[in-house]
PDB file of N, CA and C in Angstrom:
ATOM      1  N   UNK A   1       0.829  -1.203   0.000  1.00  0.00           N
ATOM      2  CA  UNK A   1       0.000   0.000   0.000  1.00  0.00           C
ATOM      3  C   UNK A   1       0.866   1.258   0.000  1.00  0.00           C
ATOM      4  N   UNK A   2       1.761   1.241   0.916  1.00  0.00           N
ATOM      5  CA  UNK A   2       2.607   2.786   0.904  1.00  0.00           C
ATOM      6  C   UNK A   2       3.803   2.988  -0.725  1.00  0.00           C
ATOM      7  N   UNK A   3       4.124   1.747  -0.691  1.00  0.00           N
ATOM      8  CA  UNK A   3       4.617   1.422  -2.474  1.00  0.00           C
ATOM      9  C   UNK A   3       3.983   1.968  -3.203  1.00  0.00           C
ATOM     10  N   UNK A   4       2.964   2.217  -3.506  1.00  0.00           N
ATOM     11  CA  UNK A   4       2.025   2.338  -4.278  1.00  0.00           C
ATOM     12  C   UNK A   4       1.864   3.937  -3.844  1.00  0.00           C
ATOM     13  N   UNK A   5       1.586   4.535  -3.005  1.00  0.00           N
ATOM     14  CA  UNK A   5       1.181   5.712  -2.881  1.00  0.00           C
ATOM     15  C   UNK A   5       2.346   6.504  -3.300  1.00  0.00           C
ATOM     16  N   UNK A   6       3.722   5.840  -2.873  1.00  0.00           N
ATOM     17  CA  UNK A   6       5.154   6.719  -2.912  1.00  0.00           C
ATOM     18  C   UNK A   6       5.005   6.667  -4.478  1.00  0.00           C
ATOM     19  N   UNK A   7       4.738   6.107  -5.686  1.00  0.00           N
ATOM     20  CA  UNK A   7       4.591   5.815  -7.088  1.00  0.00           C
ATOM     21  C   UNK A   7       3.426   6.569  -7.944  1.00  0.00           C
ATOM     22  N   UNK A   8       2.181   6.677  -6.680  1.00  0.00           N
ATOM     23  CA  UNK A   8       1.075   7.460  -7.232  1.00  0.00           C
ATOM     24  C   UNK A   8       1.316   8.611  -6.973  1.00  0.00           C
ATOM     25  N   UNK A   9       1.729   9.058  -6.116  1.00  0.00           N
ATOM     26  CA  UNK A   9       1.586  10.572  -5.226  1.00  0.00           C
ATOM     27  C   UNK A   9       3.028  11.529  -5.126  1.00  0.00           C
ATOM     28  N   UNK A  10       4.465  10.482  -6.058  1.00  0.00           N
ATOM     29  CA  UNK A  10       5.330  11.615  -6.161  1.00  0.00           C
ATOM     30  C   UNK A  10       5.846  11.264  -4.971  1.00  0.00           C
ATOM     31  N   UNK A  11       5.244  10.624  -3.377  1.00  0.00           N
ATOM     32  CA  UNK A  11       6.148  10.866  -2.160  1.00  0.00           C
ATOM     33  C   UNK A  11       7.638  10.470  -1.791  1.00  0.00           C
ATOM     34  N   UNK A  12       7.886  11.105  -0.983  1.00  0.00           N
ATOM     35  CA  UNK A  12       9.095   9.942  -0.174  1.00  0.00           C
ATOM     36  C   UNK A  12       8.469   8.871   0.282  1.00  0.00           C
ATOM     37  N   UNK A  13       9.386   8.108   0.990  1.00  0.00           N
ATOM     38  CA  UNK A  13       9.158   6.843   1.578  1.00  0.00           C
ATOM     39  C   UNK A  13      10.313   6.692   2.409  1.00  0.00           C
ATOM     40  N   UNK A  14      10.650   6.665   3.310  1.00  0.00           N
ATOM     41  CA  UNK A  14      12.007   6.287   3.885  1.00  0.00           C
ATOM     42  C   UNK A  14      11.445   4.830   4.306  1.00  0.00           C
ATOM     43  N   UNK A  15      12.466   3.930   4.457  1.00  0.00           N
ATOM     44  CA  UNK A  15      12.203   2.190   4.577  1.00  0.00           C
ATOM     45  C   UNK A  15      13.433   1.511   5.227  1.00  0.00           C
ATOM     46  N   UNK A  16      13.242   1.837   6.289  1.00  0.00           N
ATOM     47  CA  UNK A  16      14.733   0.997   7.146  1.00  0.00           C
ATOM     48  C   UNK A  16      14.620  -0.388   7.353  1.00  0.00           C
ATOM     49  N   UNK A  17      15.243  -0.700   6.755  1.00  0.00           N
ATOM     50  CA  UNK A  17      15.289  -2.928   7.118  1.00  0.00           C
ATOM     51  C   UNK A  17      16.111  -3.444   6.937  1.00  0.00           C
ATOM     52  N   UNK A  18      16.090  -4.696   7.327  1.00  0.00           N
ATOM     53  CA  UNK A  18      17.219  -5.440   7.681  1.00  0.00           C
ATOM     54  C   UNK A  18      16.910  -6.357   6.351  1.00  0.00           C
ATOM     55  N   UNK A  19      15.914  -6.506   5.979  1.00  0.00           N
ATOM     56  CA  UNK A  19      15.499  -7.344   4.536  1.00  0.00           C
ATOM     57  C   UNK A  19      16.159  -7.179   3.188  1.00  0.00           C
ATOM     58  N   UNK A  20      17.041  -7.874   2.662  1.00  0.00           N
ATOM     59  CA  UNK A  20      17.418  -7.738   1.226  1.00  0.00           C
ATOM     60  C   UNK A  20      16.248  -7.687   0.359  1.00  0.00           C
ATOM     61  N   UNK A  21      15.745  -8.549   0.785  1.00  0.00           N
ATOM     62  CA  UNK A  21      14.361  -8.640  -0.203  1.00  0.00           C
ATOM     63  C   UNK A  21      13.736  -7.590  -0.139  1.00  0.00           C
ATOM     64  N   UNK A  22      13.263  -6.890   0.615  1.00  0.00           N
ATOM     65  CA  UNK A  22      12.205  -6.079   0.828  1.00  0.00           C
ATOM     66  C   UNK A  22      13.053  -4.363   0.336  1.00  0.00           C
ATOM     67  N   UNK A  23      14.559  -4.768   0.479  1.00  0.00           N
ATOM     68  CA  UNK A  23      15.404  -3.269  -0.407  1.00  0.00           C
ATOM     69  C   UNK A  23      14.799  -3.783  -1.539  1.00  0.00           C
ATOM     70  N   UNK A  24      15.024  -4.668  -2.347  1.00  0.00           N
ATOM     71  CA  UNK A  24      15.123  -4.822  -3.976  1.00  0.00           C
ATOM     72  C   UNK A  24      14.673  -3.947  -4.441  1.00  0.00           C
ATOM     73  N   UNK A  25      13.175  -4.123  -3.885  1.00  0.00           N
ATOM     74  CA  UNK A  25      11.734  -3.231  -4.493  1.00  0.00           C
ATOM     75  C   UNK A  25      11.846  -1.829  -4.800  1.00  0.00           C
ATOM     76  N   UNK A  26      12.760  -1.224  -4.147  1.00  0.00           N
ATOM     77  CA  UNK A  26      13.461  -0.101  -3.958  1.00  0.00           C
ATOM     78  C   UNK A  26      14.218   0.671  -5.092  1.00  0.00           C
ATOM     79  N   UNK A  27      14.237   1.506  -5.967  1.00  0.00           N
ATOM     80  CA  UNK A  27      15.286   2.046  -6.793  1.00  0.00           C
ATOM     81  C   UNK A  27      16.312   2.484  -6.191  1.00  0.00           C
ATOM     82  N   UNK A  28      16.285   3.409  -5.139  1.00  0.00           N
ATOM     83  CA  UNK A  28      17.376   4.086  -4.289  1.00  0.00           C
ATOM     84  C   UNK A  28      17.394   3.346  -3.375  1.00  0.00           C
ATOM     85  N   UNK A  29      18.661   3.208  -3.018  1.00  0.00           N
ATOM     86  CA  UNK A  29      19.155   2.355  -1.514  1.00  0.00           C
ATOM     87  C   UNK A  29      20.925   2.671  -0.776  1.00  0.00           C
ATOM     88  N   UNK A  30      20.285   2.759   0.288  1.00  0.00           N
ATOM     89  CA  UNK A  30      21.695   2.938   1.315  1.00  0.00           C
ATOM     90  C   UNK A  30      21.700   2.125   2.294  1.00  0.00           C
ATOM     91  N   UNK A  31      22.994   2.107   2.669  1.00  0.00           N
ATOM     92  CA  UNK A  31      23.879   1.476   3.710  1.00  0.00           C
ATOM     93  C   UNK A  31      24.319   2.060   4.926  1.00  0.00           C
ATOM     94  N   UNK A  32      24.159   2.097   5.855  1.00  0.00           N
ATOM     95  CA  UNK A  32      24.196   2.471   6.747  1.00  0.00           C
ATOM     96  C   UNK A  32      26.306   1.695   7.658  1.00  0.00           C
ATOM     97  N   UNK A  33      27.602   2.418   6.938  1.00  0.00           N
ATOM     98  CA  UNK A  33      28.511   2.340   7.342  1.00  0.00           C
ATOM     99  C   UNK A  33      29.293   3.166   8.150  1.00  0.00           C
ATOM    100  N   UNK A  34      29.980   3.033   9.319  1.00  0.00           N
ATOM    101  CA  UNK A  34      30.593   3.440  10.115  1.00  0.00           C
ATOM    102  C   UNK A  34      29.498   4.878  10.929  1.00  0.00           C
ATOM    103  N   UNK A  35      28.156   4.870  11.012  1.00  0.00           N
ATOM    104  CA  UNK A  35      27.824   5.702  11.629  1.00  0.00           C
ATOM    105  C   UNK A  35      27.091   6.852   9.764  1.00  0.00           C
ATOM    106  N   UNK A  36      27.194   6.195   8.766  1.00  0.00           N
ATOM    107  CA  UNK A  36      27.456   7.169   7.632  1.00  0.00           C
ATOM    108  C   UNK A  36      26.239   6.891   6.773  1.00  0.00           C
ATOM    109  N   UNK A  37      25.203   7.238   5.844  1.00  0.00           N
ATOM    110  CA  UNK A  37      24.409   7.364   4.992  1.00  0.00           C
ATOM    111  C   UNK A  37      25.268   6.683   3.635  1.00  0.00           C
ATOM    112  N   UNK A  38      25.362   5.641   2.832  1.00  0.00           N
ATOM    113  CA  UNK A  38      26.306   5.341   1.878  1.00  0.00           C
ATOM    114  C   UNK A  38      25.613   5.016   0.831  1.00  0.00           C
ATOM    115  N   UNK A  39      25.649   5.494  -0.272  1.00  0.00           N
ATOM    116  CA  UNK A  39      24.850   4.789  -1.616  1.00  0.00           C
ATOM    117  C   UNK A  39      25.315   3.420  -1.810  1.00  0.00           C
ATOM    118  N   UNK A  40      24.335   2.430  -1.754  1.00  0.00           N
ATOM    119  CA  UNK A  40      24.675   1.481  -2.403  1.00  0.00           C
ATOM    120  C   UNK A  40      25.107   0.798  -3.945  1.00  0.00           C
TER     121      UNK A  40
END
Protein backbone atom coordinates (compact mmCIF):
# COMPACT_ATOMS: atom_id res chain seq x y z
CA UNK A 1 0.00 0.00 0.00
CA UNK A 2 2.61 2.79 0.90
CA UNK A 3 4.62 1.42 -2.47
CA UNK A 4 2.02 2.34 -4.28
CA UNK A 5 1.18 5.71 -2.88
CA UNK A 6 5.15 6.72 -2.91
CA UNK A 7 4.59 5.82 -7.09
CA UNK A 8 1.07 7.46 -7.23
CA UNK A 9 1.59 10.57 -5.23
CA UNK A 10 5.33 11.62 -6.16
CA UNK A 11 6.15 10.87 -2.16
CA UNK A 12 9.10 9.94 -0.17
CA UNK A 13 9.16 6.84 1.58
CA UNK A 14 12.01 6.29 3.89
CA UNK A 15 12.20 2.19 4.58
CA UNK A 16 14.73 1.00 7.15
CA UNK A 17 15.29 -2.93 7.12
CA UNK A 18 17.22 -5.44 7.68
CA UNK A 19 15.50 -7.34 4.54
CA UNK A 20 17.42 -7.74 1.23
CA UNK A 21 14.36 -8.64 -0.20
CA UNK A 22 12.21 -6.08 0.83
CA UNK A 23 15.40 -3.27 -0.41
CA UNK A 24 15.12 -4.82 -3.98
CA UNK A 25 11.73 -3.23 -4.49
CA UNK A 26 13.46 -0.10 -3.96
CA UNK A 27 15.29 2.05 -6.79
CA UNK A 28 17.38 4.09 -4.29
CA UNK A 29 19.16 2.35 -1.51
CA UNK A 30 21.70 2.94 1.31
CA UNK A 31 23.88 1.48 3.71
CA UNK A 32 24.20 2.47 6.75
CA UNK A 33 28.51 2.34 7.34
CA UNK A 34 30.59 3.44 10.12
CA UNK A 35 27.82 5.70 11.63
CA UNK A 36 27.46 7.17 7.63
CA UNK A 37 24.41 7.36 4.99
CA UNK A 38 26.31 5.34 1.88
CA UNK A 39 24.85 4.79 -1.62
CA UNK A 40 24.67 1.48 -2.40
Amino acid sequence: LLAGLHQDQALVLLVVTHSEALAERFTRKYELVDGTLKPC
